[in-house]
PDB file of N, CA and C in Angstrom:
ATOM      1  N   UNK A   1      -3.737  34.928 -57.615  1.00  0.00           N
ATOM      2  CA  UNK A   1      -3.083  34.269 -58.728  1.00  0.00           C
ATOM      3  C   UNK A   1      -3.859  34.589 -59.995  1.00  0.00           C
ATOM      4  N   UNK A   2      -3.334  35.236 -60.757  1.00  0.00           N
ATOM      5  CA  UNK A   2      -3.777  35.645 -62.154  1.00  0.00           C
ATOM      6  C   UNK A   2      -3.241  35.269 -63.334  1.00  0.00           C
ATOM      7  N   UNK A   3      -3.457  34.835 -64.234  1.00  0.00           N
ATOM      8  CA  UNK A   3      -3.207  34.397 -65.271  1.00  0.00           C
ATOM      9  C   UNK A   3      -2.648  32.464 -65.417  1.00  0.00           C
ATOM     10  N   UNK A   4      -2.402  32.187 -66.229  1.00  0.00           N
ATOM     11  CA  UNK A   4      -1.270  30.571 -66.489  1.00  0.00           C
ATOM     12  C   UNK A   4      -0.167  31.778 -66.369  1.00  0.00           C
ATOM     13  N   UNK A   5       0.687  30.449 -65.765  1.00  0.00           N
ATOM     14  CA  UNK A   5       2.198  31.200 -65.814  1.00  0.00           C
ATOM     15  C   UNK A   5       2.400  29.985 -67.459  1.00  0.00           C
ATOM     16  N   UNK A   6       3.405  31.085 -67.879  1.00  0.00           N
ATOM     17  CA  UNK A   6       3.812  30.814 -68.893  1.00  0.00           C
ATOM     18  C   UNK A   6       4.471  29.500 -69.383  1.00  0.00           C
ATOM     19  N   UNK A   7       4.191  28.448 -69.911  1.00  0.00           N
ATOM     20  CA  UNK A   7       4.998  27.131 -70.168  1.00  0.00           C
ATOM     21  C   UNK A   7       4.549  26.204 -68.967  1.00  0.00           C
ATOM     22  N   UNK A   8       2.894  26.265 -68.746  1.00  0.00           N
ATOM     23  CA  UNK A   8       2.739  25.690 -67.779  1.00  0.00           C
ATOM     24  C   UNK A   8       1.241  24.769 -68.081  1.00  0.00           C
ATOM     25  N   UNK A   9       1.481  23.826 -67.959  1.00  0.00           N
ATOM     26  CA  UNK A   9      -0.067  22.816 -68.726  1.00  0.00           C
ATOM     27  C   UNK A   9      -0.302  21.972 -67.455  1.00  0.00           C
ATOM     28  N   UNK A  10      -1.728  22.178 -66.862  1.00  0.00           N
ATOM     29  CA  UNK A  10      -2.302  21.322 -66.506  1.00  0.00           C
ATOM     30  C   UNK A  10      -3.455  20.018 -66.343  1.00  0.00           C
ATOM     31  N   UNK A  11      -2.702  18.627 -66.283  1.00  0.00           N
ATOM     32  CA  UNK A  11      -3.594  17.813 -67.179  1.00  0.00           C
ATOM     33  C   UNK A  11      -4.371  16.984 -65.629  1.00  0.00           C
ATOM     34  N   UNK A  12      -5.253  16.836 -65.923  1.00  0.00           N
ATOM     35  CA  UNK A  12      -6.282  16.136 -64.897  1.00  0.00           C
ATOM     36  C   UNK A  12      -6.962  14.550 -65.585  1.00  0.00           C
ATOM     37  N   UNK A  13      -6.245  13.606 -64.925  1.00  0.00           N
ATOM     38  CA  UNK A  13      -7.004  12.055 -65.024  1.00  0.00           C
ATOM     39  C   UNK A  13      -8.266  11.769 -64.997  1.00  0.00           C
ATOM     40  N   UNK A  14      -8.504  11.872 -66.586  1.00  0.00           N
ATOM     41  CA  UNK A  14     -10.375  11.477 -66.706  1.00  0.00           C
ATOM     42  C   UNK A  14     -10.747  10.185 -67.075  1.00  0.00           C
ATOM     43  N   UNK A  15     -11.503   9.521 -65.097  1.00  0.00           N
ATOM     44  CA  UNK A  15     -11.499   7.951 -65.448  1.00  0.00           C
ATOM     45  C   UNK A  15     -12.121   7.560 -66.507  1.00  0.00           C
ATOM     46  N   UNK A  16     -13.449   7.797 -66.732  1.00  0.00           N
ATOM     47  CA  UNK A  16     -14.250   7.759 -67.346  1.00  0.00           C
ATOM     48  C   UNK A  16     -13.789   7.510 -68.891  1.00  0.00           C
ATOM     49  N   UNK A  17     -13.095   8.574 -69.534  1.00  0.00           N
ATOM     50  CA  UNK A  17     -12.337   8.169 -71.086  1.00  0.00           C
ATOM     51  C   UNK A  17     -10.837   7.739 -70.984  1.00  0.00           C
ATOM     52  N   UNK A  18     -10.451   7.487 -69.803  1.00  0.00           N
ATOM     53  CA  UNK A  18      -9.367   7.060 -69.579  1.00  0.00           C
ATOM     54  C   UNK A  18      -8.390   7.796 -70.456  1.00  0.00           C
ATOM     55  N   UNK A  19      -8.165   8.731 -70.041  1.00  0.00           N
ATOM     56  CA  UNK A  19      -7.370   9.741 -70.794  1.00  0.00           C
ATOM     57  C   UNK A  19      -7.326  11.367 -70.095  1.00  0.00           C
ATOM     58  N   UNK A  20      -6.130  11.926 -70.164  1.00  0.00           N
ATOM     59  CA  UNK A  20      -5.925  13.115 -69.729  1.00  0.00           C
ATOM     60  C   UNK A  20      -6.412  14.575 -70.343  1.00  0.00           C
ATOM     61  N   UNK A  21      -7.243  15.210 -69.440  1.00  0.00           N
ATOM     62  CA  UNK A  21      -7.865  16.365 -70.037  1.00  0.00           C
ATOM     63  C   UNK A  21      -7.062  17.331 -69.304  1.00  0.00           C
ATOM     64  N   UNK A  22      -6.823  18.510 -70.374  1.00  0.00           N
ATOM     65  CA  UNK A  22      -6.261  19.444 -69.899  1.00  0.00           C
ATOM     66  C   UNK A  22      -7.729  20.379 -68.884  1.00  0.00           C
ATOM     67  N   UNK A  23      -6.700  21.054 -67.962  1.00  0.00           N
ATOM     68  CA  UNK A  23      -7.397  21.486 -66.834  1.00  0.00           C
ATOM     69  C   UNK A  23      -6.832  23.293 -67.528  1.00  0.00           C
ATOM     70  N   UNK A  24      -8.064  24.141 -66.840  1.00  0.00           N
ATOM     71  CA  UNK A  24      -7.478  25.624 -66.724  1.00  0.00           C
ATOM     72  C   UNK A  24      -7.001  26.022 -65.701  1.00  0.00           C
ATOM     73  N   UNK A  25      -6.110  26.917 -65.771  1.00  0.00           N
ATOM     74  CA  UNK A  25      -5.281  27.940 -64.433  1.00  0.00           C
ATOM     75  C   UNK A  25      -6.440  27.625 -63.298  1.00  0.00           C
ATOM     76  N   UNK A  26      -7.398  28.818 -64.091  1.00  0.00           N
ATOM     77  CA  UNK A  26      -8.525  29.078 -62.677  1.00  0.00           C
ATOM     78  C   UNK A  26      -8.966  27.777 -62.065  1.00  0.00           C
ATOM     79  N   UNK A  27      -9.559  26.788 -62.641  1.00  0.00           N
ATOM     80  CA  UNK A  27     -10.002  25.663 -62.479  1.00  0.00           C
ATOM     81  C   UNK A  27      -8.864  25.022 -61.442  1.00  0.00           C
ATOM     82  N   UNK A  28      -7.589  25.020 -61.667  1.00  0.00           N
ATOM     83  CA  UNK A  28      -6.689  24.491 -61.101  1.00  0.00           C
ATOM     84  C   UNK A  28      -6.570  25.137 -59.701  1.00  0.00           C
ATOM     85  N   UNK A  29      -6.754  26.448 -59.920  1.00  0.00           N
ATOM     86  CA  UNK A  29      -6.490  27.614 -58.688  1.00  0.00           C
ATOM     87  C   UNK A  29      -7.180  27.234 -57.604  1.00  0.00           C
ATOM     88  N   UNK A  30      -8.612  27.518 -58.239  1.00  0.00           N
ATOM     89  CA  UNK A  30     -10.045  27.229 -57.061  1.00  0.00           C
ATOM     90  C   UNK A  30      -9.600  25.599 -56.551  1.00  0.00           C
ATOM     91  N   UNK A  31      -9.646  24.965 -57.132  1.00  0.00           N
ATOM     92  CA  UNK A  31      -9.822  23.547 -56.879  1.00  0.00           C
ATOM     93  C   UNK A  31      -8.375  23.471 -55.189  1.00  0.00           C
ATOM     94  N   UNK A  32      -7.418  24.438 -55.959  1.00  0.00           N
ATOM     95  CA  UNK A  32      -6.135  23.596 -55.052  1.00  0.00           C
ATOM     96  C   UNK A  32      -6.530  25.081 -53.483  1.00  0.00           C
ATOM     97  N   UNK A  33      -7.562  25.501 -53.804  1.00  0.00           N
ATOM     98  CA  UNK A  33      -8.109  26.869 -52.647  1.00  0.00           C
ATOM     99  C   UNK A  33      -7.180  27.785 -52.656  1.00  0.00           C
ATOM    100  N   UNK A  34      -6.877  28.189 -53.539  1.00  0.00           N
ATOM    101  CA  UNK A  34      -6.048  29.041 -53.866  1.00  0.00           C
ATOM    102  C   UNK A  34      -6.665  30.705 -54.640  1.00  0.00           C
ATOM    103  N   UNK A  35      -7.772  30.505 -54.589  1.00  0.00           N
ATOM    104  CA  UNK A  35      -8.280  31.556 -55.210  1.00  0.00           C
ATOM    105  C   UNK A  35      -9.516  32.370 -54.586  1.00  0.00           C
ATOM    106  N   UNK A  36     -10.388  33.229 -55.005  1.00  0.00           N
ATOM    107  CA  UNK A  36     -10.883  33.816 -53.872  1.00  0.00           C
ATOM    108  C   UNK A  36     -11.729  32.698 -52.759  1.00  0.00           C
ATOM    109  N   UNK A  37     -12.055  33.596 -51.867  1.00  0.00           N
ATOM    110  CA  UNK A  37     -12.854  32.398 -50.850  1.00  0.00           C
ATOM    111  C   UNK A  37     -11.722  31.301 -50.041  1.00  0.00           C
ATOM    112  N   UNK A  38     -10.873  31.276 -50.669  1.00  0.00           N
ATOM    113  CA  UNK A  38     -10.063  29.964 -49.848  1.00  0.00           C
ATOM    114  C   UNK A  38     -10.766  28.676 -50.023  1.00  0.00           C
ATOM    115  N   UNK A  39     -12.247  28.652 -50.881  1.00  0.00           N
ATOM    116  CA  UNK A  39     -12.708  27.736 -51.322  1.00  0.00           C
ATOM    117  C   UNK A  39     -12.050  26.368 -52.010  1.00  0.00           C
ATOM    118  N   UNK A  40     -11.908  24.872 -51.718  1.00  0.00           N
ATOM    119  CA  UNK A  40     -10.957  23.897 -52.614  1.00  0.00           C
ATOM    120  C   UNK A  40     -12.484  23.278 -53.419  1.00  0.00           C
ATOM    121  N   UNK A  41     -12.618  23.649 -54.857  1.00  0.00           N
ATOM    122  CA  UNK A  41     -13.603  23.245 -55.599  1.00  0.00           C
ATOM    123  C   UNK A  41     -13.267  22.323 -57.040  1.00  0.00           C
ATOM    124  N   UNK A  42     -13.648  21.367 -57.656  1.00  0.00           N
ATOM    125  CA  UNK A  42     -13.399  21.062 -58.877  1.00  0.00           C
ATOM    126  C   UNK A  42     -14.841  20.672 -59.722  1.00  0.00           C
ATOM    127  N   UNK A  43     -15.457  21.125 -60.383  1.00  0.00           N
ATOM    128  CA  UNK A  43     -17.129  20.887 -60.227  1.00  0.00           C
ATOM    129  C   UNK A  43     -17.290  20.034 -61.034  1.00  0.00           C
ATOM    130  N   UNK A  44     -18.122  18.978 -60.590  1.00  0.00           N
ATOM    131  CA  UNK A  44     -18.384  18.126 -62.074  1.00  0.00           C
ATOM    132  C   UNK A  44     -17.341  16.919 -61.596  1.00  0.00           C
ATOM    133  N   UNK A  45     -16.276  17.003 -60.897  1.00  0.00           N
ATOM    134  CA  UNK A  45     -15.592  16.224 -60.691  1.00  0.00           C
ATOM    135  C   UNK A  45     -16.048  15.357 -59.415  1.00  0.00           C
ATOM    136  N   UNK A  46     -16.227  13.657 -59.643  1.00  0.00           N
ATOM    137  CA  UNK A  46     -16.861  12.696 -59.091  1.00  0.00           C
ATOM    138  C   UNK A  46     -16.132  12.463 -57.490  1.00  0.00           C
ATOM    139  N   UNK A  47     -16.651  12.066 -56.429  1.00  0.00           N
ATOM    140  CA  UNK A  47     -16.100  11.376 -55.350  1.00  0.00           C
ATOM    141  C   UNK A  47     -15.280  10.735 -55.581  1.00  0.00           C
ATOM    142  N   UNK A  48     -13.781  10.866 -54.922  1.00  0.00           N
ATOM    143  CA  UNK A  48     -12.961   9.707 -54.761  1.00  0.00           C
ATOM    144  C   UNK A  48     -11.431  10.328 -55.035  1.00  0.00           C
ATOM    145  N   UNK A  49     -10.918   9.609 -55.562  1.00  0.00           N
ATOM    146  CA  UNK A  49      -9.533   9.608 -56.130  1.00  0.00           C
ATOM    147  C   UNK A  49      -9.228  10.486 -57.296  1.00  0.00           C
ATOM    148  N   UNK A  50      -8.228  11.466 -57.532  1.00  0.00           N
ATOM    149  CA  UNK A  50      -8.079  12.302 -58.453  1.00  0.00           C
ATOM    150  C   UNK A  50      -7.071  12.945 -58.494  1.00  0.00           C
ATOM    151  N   UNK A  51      -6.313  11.945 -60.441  1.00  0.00           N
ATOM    152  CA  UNK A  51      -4.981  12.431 -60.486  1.00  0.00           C
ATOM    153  C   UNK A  51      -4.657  13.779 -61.135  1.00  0.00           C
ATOM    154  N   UNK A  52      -3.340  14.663 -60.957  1.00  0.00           N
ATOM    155  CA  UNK A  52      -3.131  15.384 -61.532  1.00  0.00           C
ATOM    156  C   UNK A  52      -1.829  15.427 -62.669  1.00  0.00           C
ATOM    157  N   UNK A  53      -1.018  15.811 -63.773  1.00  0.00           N
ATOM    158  CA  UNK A  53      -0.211  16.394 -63.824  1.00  0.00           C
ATOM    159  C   UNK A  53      -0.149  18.142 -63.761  1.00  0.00           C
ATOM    160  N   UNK A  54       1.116  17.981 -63.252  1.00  0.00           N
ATOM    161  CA  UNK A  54       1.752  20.077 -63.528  1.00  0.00           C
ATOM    162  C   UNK A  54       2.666  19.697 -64.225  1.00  0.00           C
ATOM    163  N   UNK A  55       2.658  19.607 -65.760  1.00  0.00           N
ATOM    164  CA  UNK A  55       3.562  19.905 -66.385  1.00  0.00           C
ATOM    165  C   UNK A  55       4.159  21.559 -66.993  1.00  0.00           C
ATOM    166  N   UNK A  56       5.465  21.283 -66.767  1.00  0.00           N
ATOM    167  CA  UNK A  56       6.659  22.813 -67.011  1.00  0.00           C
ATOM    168  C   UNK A  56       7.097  22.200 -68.133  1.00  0.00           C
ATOM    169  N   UNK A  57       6.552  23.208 -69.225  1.00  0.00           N
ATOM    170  CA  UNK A  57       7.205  23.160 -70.707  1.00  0.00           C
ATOM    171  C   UNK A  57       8.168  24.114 -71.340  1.00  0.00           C
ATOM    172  N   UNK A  58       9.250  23.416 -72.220  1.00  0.00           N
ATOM    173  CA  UNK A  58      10.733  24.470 -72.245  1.00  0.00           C
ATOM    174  C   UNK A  58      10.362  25.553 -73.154  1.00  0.00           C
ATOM    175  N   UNK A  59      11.316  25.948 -73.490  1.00  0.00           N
ATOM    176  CA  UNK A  59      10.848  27.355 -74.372  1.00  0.00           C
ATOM    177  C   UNK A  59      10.869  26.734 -76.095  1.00  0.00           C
ATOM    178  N   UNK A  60      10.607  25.055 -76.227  1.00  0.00           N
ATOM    179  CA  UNK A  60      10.537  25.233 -77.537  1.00  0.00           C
ATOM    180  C   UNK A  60       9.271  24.292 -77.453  1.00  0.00           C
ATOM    181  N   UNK A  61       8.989  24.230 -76.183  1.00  0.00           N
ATOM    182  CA  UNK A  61       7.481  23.686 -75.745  1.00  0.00           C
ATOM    183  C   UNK A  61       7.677  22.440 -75.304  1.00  0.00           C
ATOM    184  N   UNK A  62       8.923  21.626 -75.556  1.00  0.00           N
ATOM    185  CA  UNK A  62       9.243  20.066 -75.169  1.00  0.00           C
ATOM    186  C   UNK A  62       8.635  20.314 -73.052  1.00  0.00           C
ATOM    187  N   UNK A  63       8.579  18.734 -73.140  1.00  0.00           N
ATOM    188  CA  UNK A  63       8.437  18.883 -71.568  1.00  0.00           C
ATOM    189  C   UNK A  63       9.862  18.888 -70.701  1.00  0.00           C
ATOM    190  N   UNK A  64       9.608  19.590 -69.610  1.00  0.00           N
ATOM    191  CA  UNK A  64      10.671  19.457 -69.099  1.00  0.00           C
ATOM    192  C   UNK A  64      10.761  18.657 -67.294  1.00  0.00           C
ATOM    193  N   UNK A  65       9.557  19.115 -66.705  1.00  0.00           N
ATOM    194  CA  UNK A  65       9.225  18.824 -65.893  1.00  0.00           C
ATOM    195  C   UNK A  65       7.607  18.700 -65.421  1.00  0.00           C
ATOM    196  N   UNK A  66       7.249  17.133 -65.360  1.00  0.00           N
ATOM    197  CA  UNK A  66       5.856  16.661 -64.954  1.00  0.00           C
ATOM    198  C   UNK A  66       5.626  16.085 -63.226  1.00  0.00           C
ATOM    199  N   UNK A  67       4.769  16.988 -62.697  1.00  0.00           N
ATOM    200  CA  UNK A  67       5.134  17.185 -61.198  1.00  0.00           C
ATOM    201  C   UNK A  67       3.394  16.145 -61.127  1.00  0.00           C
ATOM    202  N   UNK A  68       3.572  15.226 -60.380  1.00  0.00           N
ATOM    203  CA  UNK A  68       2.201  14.334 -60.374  1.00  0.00           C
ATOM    204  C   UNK A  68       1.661  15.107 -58.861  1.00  0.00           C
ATOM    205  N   UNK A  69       0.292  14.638 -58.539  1.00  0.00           N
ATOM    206  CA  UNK A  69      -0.621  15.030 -57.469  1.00  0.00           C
ATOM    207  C   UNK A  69      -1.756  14.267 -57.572  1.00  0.00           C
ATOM    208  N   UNK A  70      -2.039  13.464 -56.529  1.00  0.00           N
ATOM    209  CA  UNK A  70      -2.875  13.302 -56.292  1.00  0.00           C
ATOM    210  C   UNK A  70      -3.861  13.394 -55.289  1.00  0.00           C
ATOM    211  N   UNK A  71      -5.555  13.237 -55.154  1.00  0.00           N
ATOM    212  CA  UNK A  71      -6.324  14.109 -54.373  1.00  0.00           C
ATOM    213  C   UNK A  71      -7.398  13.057 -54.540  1.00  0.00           C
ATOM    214  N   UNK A  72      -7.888  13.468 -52.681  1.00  0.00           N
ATOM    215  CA  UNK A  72      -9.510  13.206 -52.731  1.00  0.00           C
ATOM    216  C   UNK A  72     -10.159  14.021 -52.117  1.00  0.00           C
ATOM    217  N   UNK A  73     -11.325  13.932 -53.702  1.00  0.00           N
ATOM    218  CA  UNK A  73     -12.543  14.787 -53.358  1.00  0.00           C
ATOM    219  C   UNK A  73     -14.144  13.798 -52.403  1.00  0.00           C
ATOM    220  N   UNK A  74     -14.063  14.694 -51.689  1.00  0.00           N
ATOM    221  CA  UNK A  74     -16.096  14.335 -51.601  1.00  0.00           C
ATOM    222  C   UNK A  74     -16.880  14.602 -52.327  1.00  0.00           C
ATOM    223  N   UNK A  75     -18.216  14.412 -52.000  1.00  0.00           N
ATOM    224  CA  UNK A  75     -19.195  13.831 -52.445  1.00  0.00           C
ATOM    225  C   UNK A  75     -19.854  15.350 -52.996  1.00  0.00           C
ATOM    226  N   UNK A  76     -19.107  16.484 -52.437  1.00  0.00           N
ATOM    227  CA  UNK A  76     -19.695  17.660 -53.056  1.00  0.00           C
ATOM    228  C   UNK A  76     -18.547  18.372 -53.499  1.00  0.00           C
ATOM    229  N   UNK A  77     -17.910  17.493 -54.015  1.00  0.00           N
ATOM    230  CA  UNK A  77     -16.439  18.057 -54.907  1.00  0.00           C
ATOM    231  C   UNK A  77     -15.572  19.514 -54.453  1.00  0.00           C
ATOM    232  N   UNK A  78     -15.027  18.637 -53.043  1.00  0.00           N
ATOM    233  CA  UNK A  78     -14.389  19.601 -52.122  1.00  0.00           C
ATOM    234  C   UNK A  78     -13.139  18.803 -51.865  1.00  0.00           C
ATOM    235  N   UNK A  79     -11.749  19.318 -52.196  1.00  0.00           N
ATOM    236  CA  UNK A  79     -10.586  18.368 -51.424  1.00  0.00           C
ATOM    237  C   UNK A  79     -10.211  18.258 -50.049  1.00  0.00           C
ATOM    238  N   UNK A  80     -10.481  17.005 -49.905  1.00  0.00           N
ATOM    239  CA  UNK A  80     -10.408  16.528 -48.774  1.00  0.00           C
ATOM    240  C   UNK A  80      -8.573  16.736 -48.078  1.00  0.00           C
ATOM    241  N   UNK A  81      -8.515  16.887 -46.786  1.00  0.00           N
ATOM    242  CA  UNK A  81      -6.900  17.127 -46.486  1.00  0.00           C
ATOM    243  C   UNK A  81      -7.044  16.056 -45.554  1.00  0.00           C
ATOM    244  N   UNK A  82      -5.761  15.802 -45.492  1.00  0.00           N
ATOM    245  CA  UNK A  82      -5.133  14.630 -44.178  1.00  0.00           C
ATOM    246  C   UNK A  82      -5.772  13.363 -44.759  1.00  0.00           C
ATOM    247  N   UNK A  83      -5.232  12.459 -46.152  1.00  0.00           N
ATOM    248  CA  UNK A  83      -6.295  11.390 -46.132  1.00  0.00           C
ATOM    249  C   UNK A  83      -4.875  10.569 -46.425  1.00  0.00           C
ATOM    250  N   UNK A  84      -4.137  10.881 -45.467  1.00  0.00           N
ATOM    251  CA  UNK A  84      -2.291  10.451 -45.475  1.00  0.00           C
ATOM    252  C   UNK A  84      -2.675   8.999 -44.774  1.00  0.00           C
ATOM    253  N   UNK A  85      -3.901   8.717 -43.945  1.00  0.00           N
ATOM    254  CA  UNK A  85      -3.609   7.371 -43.313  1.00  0.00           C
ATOM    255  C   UNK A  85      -3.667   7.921 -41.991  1.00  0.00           C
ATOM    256  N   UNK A  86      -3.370   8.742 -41.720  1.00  0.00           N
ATOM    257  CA  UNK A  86      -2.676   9.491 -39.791  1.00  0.00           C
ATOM    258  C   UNK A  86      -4.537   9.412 -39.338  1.00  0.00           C
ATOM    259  N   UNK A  87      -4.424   8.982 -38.283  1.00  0.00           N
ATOM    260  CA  UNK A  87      -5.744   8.876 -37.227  1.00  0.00           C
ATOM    261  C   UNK A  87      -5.957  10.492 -36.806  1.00  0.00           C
ATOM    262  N   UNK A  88      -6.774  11.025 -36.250  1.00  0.00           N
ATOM    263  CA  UNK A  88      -6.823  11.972 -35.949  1.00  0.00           C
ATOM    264  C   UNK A  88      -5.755  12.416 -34.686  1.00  0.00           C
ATOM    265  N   UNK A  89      -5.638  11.800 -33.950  1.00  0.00           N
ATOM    266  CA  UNK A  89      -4.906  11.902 -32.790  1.00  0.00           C
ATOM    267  C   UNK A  89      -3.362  11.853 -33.271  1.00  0.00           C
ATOM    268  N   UNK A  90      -2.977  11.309 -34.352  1.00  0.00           N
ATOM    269  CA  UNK A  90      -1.584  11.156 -34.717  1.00  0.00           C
ATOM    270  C   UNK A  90      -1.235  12.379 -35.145  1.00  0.00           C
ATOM    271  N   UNK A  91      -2.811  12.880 -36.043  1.00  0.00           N
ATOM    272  CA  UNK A  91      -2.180  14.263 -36.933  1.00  0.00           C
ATOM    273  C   UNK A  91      -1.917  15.444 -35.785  1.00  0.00           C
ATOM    274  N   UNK A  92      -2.725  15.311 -34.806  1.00  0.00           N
ATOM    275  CA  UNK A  92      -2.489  16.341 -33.544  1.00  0.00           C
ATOM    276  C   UNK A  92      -1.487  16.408 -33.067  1.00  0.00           C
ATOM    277  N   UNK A  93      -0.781  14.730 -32.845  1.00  0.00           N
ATOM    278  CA  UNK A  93       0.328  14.782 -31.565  1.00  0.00           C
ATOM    279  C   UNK A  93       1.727  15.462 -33.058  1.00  0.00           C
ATOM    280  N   UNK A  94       1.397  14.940 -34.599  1.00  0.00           N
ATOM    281  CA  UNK A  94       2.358  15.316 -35.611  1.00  0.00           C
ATOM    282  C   UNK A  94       2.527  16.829 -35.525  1.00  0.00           C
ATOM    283  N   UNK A  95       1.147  17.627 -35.594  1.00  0.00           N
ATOM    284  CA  UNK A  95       1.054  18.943 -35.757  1.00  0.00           C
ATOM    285  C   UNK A  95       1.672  19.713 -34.039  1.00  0.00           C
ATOM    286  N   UNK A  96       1.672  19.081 -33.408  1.00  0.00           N
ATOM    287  CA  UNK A  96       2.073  19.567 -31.879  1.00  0.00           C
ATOM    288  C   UNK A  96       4.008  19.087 -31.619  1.00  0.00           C
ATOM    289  N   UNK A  97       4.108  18.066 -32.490  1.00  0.00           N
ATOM    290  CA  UNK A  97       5.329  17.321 -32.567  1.00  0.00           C
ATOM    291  C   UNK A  97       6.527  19.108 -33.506  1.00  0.00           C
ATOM    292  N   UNK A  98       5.648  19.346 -34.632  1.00  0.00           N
ATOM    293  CA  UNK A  98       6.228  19.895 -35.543  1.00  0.00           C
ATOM    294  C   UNK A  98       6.287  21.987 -35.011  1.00  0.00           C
ATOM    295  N   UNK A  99       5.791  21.988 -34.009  1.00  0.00           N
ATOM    296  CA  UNK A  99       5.326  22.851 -33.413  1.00  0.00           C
ATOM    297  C   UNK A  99       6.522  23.423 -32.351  1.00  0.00           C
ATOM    298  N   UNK A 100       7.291  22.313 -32.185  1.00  0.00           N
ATOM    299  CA  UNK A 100       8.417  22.998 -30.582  1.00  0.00           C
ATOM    300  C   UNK A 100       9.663  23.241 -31.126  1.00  0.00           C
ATOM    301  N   UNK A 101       9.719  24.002 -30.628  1.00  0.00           N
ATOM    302  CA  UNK A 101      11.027  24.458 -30.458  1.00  0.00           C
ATOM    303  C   UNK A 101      12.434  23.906 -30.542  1.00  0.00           C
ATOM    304  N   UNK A 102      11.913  23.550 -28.987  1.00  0.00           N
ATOM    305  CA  UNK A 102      13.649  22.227 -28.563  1.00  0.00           C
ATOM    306  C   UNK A 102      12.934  21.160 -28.256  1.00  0.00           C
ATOM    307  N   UNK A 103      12.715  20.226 -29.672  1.00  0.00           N
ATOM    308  CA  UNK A 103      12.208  18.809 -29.639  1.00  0.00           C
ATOM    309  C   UNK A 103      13.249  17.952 -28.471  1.00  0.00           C
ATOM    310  N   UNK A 104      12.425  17.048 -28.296  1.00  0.00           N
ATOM    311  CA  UNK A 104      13.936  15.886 -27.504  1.00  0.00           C
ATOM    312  C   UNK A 104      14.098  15.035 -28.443  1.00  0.00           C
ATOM    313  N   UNK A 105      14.791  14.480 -28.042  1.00  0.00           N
ATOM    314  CA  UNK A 105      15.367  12.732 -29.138  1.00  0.00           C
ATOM    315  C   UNK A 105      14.291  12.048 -29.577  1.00  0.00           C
ATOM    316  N   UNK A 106      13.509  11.745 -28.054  1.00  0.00           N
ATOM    317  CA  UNK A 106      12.419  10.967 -28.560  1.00  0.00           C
ATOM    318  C   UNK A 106      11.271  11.696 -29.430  1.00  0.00           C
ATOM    319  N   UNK A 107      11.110  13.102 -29.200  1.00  0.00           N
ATOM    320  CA  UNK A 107       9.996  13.887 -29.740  1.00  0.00           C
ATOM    321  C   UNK A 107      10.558  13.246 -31.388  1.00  0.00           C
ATOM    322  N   UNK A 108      11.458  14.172 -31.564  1.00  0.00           N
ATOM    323  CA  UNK A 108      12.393  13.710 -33.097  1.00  0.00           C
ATOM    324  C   UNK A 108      11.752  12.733 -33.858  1.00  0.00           C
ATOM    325  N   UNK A 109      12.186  11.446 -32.749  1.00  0.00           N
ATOM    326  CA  UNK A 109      12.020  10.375 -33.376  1.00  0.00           C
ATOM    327  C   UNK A 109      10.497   9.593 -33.896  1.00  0.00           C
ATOM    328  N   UNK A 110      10.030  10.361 -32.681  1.00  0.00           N
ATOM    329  CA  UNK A 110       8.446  10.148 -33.324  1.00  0.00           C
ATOM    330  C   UNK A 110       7.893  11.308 -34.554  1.00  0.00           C
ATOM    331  N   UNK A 111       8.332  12.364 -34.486  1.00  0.00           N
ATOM    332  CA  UNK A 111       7.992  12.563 -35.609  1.00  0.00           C
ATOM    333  C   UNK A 111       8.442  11.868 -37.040  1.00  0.00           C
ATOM    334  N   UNK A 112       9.099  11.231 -37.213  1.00  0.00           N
ATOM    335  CA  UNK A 112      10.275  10.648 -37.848  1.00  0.00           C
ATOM    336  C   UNK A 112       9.015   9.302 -38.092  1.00  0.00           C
ATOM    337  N   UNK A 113       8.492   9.111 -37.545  1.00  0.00           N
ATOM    338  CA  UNK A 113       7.425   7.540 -37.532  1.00  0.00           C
ATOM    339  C   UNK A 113       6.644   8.304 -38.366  1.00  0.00           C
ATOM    340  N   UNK A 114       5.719   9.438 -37.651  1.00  0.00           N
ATOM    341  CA  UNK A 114       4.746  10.026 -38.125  1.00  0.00           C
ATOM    342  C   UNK A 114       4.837  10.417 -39.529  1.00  0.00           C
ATOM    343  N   UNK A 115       5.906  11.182 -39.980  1.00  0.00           N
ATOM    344  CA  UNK A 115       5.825  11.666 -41.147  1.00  0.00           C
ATOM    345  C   UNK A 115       6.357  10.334 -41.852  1.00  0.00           C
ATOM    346  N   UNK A 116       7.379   9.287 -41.768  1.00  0.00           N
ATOM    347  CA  UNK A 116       7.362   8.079 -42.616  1.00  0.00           C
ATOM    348  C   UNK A 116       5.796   7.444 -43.177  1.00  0.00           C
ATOM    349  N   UNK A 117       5.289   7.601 -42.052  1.00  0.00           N
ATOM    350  CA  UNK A 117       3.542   6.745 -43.000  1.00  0.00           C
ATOM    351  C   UNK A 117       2.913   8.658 -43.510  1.00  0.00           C
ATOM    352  N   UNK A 118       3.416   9.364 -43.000  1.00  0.00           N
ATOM    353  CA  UNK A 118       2.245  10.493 -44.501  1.00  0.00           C
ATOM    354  C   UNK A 118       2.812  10.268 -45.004  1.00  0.00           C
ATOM    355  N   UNK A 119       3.909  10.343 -45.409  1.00  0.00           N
ATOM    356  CA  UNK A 119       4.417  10.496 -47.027  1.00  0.00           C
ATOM    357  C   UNK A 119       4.779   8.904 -47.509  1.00  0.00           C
ATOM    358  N   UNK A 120       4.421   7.927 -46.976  1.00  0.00           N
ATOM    359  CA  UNK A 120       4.531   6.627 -47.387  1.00  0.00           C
ATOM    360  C   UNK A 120       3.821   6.381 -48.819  1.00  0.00           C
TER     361      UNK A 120
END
């Protein structure tokens, strides 16, 4: 991924001044592991909770679309994945659930539980 795509601003929730700082491409890239290494980095950025916007701006710069995200980092400002709530064993039987072929009714339906609390 090279460059900002064009009409594209990213703002990052800074608790601290309580106010939104714009973020860079790269900064955005590395952080979401998207860039070399497969590394997920944001430096400087504290443990815990961390909001994003992706705002898409029109061609006379108005906004058009603000896509929210939010993330937790550790303690060595790395994003953390799976912090959906799912136990470890849920995300297995989810990831093994999402995995077959010819689910049954009941497979279905438990995935149907599972993914209701991630994306809750």
């Amino acid at each position: 991924m090279k460059g900002t795509p064009d009409k594209t601003v990213i703002l990052h929730w800074d608790e601290g001044a309580a106010a939104w700082s714009r973020l860079s491409w790269c900064d955005w890239v590395r952080f979401r592991g998207l860039g070399e290494g497969n590394a997920s980095m944001l430096v400087g950025a504290a443990a815990g909770e961390h909001y994003f916007l992706v705002c898409v701006l029109g061609s006379r710069g108005e906004l058009c679309n603000a896509i929210p995200h939010r993330y937790i980092m550790t303690t060595d400002a790395r994003l953390v994945h799976g912090f959906d709530g799912l136990e470890k064993a849920e995300r297995e039987e989810s990831d093994r659930l999402g995995d077959l072929l010819f689910p049954t009714a009941e497979d279905l339906e438990r995935c149907q539980q599972l993914l209701a609390r991630e994306f809750g």
